[in-house]
Protein backbone atom coordinates (compact mmCIF):
# COMPACT_ATOMS: atom_id res chain seq x y z
CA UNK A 1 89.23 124.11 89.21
CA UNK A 2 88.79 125.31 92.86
CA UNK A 3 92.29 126.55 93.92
CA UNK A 4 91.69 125.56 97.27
CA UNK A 5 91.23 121.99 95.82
CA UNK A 6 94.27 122.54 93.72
CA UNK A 7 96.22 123.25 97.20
CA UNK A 8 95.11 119.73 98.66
CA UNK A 9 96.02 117.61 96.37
CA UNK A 10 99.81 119.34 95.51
CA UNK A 11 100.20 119.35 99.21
CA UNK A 12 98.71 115.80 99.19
CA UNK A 13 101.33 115.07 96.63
CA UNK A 14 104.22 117.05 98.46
CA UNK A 15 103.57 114.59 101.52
CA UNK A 16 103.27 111.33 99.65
CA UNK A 17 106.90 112.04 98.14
CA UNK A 18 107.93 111.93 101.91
CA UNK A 19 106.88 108.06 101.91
CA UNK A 20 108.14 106.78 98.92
CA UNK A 21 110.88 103.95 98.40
CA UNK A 22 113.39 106.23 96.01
CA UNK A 23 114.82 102.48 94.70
CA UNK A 24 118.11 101.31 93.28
CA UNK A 25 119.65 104.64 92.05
CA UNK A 26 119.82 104.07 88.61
CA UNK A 27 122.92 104.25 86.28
CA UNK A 28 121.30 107.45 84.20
CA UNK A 29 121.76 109.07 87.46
CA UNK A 30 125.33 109.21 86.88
CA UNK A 31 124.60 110.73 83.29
CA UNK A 32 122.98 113.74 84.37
CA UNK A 33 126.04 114.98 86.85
CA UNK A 34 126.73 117.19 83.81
CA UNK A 35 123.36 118.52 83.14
CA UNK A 36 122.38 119.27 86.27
CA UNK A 37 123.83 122.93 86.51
CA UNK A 38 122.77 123.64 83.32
CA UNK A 39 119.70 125.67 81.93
CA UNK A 40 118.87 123.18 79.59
CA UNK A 41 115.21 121.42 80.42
CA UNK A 42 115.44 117.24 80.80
CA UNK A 43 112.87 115.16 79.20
CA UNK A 44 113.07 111.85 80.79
CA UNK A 45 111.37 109.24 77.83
CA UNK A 46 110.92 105.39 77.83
CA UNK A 47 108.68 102.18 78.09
CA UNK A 48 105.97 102.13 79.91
CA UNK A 49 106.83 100.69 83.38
CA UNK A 50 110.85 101.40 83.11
CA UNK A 51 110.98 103.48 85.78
CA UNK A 52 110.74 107.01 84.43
CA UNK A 53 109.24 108.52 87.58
CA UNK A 54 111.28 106.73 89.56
CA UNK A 55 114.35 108.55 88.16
CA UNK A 56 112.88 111.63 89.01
CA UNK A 57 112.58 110.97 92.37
CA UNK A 58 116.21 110.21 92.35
CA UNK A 59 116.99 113.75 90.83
CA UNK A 60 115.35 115.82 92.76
CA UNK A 61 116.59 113.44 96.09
CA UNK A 62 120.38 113.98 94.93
CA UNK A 63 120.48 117.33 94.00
CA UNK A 64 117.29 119.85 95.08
CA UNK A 65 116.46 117.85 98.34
CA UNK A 66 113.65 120.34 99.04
CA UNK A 67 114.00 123.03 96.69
CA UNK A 68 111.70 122.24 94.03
CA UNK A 69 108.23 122.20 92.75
CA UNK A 70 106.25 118.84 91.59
CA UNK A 71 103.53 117.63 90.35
CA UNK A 72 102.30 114.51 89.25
CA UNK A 73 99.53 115.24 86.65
CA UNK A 74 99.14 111.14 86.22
CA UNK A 75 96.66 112.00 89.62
CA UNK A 76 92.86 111.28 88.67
CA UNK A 77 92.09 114.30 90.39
CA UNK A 78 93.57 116.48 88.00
CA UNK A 79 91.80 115.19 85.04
CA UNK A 80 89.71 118.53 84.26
CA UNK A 81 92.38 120.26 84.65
CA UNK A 82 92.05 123.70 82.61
CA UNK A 83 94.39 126.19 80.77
CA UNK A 84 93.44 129.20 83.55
CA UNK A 85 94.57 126.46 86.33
CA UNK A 86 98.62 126.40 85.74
CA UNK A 87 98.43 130.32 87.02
CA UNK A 88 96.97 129.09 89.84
CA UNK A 89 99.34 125.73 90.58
CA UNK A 90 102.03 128.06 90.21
CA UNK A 91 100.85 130.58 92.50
CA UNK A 92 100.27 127.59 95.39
CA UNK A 93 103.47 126.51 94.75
CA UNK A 94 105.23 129.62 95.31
CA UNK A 95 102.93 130.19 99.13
CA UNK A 96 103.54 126.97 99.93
CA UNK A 97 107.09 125.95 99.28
CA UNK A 98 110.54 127.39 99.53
CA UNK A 99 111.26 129.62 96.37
CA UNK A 100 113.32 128.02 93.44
CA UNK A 101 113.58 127.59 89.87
CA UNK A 102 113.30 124.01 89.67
CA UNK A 103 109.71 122.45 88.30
CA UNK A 104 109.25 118.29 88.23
CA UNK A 105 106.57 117.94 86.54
CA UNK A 106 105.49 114.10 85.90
CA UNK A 107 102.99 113.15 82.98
CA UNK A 108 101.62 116.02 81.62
CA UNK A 109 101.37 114.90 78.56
CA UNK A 110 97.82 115.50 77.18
CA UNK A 111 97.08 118.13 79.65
CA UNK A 112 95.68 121.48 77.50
CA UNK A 113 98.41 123.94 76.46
CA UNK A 114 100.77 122.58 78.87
CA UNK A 115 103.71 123.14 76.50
CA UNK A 116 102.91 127.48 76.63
CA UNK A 117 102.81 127.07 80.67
CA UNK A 118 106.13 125.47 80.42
CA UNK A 119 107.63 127.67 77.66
CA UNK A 120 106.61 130.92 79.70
CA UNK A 121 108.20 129.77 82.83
CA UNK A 122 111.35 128.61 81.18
CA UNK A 123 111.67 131.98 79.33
CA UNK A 124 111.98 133.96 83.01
CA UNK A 125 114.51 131.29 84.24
CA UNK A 126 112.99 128.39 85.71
CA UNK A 127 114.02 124.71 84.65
CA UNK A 128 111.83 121.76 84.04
CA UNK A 129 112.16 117.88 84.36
CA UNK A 130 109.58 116.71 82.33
CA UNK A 131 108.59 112.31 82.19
CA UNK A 132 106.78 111.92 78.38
CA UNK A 133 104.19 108.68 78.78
CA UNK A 134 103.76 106.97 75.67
CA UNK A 135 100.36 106.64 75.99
CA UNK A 136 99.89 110.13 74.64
CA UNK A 137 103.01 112.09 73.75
CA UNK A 138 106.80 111.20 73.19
CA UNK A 139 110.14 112.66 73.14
CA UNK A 140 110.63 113.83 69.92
CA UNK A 141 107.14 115.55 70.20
CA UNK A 142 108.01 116.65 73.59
CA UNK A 143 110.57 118.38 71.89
CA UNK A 144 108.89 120.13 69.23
CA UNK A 145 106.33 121.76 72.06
CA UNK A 146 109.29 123.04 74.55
CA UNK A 147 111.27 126.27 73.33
CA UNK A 148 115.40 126.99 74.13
CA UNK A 149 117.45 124.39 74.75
CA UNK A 150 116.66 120.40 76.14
CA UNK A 151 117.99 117.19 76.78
CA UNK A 152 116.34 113.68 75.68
CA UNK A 153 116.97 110.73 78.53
CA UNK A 154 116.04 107.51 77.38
CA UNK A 155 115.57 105.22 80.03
CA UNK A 156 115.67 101.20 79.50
CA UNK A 157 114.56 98.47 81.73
CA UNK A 158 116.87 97.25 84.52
CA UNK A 159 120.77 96.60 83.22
CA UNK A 160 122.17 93.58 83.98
CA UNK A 161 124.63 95.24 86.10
CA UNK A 162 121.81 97.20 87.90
CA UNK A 163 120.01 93.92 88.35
CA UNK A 164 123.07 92.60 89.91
CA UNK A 165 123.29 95.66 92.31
CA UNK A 166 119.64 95.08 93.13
CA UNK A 167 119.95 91.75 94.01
CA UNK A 168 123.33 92.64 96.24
CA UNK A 169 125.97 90.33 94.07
CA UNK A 170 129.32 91.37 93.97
CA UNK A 171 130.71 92.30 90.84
CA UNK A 172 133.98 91.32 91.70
CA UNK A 173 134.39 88.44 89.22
CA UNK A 174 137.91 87.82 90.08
CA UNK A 175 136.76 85.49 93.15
CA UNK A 176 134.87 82.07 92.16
CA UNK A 177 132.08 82.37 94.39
CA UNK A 178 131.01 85.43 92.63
CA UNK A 179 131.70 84.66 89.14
CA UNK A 180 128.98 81.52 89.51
CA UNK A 181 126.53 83.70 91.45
CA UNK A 182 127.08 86.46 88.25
CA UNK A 183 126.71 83.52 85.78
CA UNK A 184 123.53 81.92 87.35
CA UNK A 185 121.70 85.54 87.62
CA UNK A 186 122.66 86.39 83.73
CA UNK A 187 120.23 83.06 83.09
CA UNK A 188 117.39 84.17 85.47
CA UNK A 189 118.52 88.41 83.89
CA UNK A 190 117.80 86.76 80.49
CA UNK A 191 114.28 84.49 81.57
CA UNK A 192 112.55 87.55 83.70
CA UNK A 193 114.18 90.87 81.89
CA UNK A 194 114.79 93.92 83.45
CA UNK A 195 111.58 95.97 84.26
CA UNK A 196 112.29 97.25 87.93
CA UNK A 197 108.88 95.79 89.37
CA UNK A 198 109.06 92.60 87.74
CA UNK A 199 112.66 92.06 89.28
CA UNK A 200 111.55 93.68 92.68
CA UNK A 201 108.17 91.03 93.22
CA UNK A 202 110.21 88.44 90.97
CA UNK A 203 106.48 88.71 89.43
CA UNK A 204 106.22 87.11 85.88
CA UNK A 205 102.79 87.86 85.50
CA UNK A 206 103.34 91.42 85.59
CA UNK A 207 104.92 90.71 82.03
CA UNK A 208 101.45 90.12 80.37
CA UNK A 209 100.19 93.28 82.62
CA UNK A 210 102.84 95.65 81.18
CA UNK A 211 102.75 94.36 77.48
CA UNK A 212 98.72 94.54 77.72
CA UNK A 213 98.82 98.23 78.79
CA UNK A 214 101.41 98.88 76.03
CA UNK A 215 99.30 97.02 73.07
CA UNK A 216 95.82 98.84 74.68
CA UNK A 217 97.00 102.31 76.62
CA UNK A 218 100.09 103.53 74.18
CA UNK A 219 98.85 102.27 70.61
CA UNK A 220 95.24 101.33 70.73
CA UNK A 221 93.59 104.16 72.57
CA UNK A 222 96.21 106.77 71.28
CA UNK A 223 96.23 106.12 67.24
CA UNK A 224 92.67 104.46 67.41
CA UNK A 225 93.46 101.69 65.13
CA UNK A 226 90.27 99.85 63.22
CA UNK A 227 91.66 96.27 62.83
CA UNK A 228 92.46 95.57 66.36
CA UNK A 229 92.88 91.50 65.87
CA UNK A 230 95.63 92.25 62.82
CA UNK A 231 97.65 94.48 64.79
CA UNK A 232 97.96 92.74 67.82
CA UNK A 233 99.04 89.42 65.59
CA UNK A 234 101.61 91.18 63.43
CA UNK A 235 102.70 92.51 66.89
CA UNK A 236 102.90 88.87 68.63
CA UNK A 237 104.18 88.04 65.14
CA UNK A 238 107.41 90.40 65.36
CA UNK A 239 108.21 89.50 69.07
CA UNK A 240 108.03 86.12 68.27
CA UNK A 241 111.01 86.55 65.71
CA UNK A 242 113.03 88.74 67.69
CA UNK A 243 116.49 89.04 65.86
CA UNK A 244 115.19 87.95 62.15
CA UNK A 245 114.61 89.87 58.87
CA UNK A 246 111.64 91.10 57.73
CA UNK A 247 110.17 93.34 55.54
CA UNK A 248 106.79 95.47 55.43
CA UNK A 249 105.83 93.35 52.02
CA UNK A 250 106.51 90.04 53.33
CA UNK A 251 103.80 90.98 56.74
CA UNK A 252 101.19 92.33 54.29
CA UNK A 253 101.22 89.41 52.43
CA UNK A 254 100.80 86.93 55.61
CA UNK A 255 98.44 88.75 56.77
CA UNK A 256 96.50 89.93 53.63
CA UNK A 257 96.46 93.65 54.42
CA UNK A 258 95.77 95.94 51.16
CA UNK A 259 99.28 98.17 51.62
CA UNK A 260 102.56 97.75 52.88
CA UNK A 261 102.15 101.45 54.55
CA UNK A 262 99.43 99.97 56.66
CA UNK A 263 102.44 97.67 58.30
CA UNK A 264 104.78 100.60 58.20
CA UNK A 265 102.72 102.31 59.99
CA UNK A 266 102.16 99.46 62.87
CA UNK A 267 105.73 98.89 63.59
CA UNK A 268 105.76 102.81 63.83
CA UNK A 269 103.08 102.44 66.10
CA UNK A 270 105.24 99.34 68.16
CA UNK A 271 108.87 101.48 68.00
CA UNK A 272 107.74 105.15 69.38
CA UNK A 273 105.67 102.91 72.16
CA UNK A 274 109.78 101.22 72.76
CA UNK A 275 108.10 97.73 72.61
CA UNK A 276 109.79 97.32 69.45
CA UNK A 277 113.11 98.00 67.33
CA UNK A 278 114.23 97.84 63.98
CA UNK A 279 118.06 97.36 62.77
CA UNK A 280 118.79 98.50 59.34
CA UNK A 281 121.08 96.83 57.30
CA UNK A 282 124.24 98.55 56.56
CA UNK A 283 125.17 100.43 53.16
CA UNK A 284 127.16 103.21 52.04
CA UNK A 285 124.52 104.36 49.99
CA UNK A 286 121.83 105.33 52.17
CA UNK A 287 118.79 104.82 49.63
CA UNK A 288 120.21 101.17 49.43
CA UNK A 289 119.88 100.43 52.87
CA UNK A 290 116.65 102.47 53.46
CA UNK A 291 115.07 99.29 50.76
CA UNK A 292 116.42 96.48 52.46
CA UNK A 293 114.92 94.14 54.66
CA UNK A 294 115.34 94.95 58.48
CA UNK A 295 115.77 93.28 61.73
CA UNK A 296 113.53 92.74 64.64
CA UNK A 297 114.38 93.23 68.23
CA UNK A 298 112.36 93.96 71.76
CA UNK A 299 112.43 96.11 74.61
CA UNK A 300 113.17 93.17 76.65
CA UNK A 301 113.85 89.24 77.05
CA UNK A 302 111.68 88.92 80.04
CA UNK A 303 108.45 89.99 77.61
CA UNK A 304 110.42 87.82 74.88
CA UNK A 305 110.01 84.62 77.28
CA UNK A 306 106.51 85.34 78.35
CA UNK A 307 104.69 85.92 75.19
CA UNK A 308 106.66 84.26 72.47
CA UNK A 309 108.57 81.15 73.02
CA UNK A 310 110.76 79.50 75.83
CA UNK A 311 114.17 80.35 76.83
CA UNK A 312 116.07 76.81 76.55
CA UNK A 313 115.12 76.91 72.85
CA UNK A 314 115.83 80.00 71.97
CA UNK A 315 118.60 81.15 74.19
CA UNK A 316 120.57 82.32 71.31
CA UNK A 317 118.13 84.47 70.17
CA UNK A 318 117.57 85.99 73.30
CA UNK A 319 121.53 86.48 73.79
CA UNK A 320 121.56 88.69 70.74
CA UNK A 321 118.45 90.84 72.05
CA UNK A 322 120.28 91.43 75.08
CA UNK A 323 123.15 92.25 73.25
CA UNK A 324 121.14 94.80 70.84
CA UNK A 325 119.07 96.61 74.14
CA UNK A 326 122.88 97.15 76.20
CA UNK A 327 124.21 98.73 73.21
CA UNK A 328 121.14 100.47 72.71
CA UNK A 329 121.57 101.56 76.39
CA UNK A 330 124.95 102.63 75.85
CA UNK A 331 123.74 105.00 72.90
CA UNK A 332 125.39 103.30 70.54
CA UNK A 333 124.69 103.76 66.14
CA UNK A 334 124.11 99.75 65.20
CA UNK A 335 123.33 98.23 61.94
CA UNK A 336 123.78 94.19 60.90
CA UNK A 337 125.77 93.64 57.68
CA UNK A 338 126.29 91.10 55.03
CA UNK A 339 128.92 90.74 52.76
CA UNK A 340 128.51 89.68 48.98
CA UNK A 341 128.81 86.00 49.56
CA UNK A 342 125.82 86.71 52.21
CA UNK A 343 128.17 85.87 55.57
CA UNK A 344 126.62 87.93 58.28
CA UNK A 345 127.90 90.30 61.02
CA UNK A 346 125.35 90.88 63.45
CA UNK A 347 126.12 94.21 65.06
CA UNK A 348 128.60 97.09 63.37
CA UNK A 349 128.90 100.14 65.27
CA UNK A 350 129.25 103.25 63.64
CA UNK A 351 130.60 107.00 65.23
CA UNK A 352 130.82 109.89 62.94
CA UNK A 353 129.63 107.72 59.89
CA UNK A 354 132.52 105.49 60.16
CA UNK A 355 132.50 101.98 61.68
CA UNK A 356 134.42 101.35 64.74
CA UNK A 357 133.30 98.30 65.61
CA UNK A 358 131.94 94.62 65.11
CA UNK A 359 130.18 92.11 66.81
CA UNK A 360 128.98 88.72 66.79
CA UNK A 361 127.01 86.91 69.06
CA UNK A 362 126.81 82.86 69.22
CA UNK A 363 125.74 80.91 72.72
CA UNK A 364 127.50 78.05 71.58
CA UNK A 365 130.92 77.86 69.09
CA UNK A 366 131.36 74.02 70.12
CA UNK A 367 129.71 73.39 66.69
CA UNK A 368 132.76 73.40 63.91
CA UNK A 369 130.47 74.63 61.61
CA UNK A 370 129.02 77.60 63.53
CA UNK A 371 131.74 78.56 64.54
CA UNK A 372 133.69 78.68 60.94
CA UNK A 373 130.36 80.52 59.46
CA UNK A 374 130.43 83.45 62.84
CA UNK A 375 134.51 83.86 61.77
CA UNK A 376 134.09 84.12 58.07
CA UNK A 377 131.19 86.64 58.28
CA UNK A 378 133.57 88.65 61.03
CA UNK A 379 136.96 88.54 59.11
CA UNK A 380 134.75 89.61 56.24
CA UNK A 381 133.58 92.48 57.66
CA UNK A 382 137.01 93.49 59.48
CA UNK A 383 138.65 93.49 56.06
CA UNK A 384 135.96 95.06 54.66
CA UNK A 385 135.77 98.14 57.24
CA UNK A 386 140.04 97.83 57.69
CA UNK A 387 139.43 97.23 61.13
CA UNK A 388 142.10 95.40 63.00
CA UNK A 389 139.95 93.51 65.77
CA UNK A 390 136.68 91.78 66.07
CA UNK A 391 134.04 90.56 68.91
CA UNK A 392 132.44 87.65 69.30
CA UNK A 393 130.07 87.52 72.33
CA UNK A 394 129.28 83.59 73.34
CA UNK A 395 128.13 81.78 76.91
CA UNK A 396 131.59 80.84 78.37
CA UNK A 397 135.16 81.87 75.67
CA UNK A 398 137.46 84.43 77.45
CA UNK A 399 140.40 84.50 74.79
CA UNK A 400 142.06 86.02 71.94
CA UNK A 401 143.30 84.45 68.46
CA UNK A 402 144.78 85.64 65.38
CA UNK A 403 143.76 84.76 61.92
CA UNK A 404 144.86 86.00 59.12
CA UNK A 405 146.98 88.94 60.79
CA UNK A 406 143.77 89.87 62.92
CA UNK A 407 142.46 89.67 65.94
CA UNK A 408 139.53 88.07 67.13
CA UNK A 409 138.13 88.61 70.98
CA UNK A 410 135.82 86.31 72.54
CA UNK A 411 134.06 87.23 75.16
CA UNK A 412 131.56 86.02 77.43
CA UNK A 413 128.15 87.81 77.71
CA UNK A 414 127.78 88.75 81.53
CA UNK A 415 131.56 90.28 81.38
CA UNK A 416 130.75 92.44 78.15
CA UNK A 417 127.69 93.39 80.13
CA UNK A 418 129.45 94.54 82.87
CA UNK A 419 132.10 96.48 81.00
């Protein structure tokens, strides 16, 4: 590629930075405080559409202001880009700009030998912030490519406390005024999810956009699957039946596929794209629980709403997918239990292979029933795990009780969000 032509568009690039909107500063912003000083490279990962490049606009705003090299390689115009180019980039970049250490380099995933450009760099002192697109290559393979030390970032949709920032409520819930304002949002949160552009254009359509370009650009085109039509139904299939069992048998039998590795393979496909996420049932033996059936959950409740079913009927559902992403967010270990009489526990949280803590979550206890059945399966599981307290997450209880020398918390969802 003509170096000259290589100067225009980083300098193109280097002025377009200039007029971009950097956003609501995200909460992963606050995560990196630590890293930043570091050596270590940061490999910022996540659905399509999250706002991974966003982020780094946010890094190198808040801590290099000027003194740092980027490049998008996502630009059409470097789509022939050869292995003798990166000398050259590099060599633009260092007549051009003040001198630093400090490379962004956004999508370069699938460019040729990008990871030996990056690795020879690093070894003489420089430091990279690298986004991974699904579409063609993802953190854990990232990983494998980049030499020394690094640091996965996961980024998720919109929070609901970073929704509530975006949309300027106070998240002082002390006062009335705000608690309804924070109570009427969580219901809109849950109906339109949290993917930044989506909540910034309060665009629904976008929804089918995003989970089109997921399906197409990020499985499709990169595995180049053969049965097209069964993948994208076992796909609808598991978002439709977002917090439910299932098992890899049970899909190639509805669907009449010839091996249950074929499925395996698909939700593989739907989980390292983060459209899709499997819970494991807890054991102590770990070959037990790799056998058992698994739960469903998605990325988000906005793409819930649009392509599977509506919120009013299924606002439980959705409450518990919300619940499984924010603990996700929070980097927490999560499995679902059952005890021997088959009472459930729908989250247990595990650190350092022991479990800490458990959670239900039920949008309505006014139903005796319900309500006996979500206590049971809890004071089951406290005993079981000697825990002394248990959560259950619901619409509107703020209280404690005691039941058999334990404690149960109830809590509602938009102020366990917000812890």
């Amino acid at each position: 590629m003509d170096k000259d032509y290589l100067e225009r568009i980083i300098l193109d690039q280097s002025e377009d930075l200039k007029q971009i909107d950097l956003g609501l500063p995200r909460d992963k912003l606050l995560d990196l405080d630590t890293q930043i000083k570091s050596k270590i490279n940061i490999i910022i990962t996540g659905v399509r559409r999250c706002g991974k490049s966003t982020l780094l606009l946010q890094i190198m705003n808040k801590y290099y202001k000027n003194k740092f090299y980027y490049l998008r390689f996502a630009d059409e115009r470097l789509s022939d880009i050869k292995i003798d180019d990166y000398q050259k980039i590099y060599e633009i970049f260092q007549s051009n700009f003040n001198m630093n250490n400090i490379f962004f380099f956004d999508e370069i995933q699938g460019k040729p030998n990008w990871d030996k450009f990056v690795n020879r760099l690093y070894e003489t002192g420089n430091k990279f912030y690298i986004t991974g697109s699904n579409s063609e290559l993802l953190s854990k393979e990232i990983s494998t490519y980049l030499t020394g030390r690094h640091l996965d970032v996961e980024l998720y949709p919109f929070s609901f406390k970073e929704y509530l920032n975006f949309k300027k409520i106070n998240l002082d819930y002390r006062y009335s005024k705000n608690l309804i304002k924070i109570e009427k949002e969580l219901n809109n949160y849950i109906k339109i999810g949290g993917f930044p552009q989506v909540v910034v254009e309060n665009n629904l359509v976008l929804l089918e956009e995003i989970y089109e370009d997921i399906i197409n650009k990020d499985i499709l085109l990169r595995y180049n699957l053969n049965d097209v039509a069964i993948f994208k139904k076992i796909a609808l299939f598991l978002i439709s039946n977002i917090s439910k069992e299932f098992s890899y048998n049970s899909i190639k039998k509805m669907y009449d596929i010839g091996n249950s590795d074929t499925v395996r393979n698909y939700v593989y496909y739907l989980k390292n794209a983060y459209l899709l996420f499997e819970l494991p049932k807890y054991d102590y033996s770990l070959k037990k629980q790799e056998s058992y059936s698994k739960k469903i959950y998605a990325i988000d409740t906005g793409l819930i709403n649009k392509l599977a079913f509506s919120f009013s009927e299924n606002i439980g559902r959705l409450y518990e997918n919300l619940v499984f992403i924010e603990l996700k967010r929070r980097n927490k270990r999560i499995y679902f239990w059952k005890d021997k009489s088959n009472y459930e526990i729908d989250f247990i949280i595990l650190e350092k292979n022991k479990v800490t803590s458990l959670i239900q979550v039920v949008y309505d206890l006014s139903d005796l029933k319900t309500k006996e059945r979500e206590i049971r399966g809890l004071i089951s599981g406290l005993k079981e795990f000697k825990l002394k307290e248990g959560i259950i997450i619901t619409k509107d209880l703020d209280k404690k009780e005691k039941i058999d020398n334990l404690t149960i918390k109830y809590i509602p969802l938009w102020k366990w969000l917000l812890e």
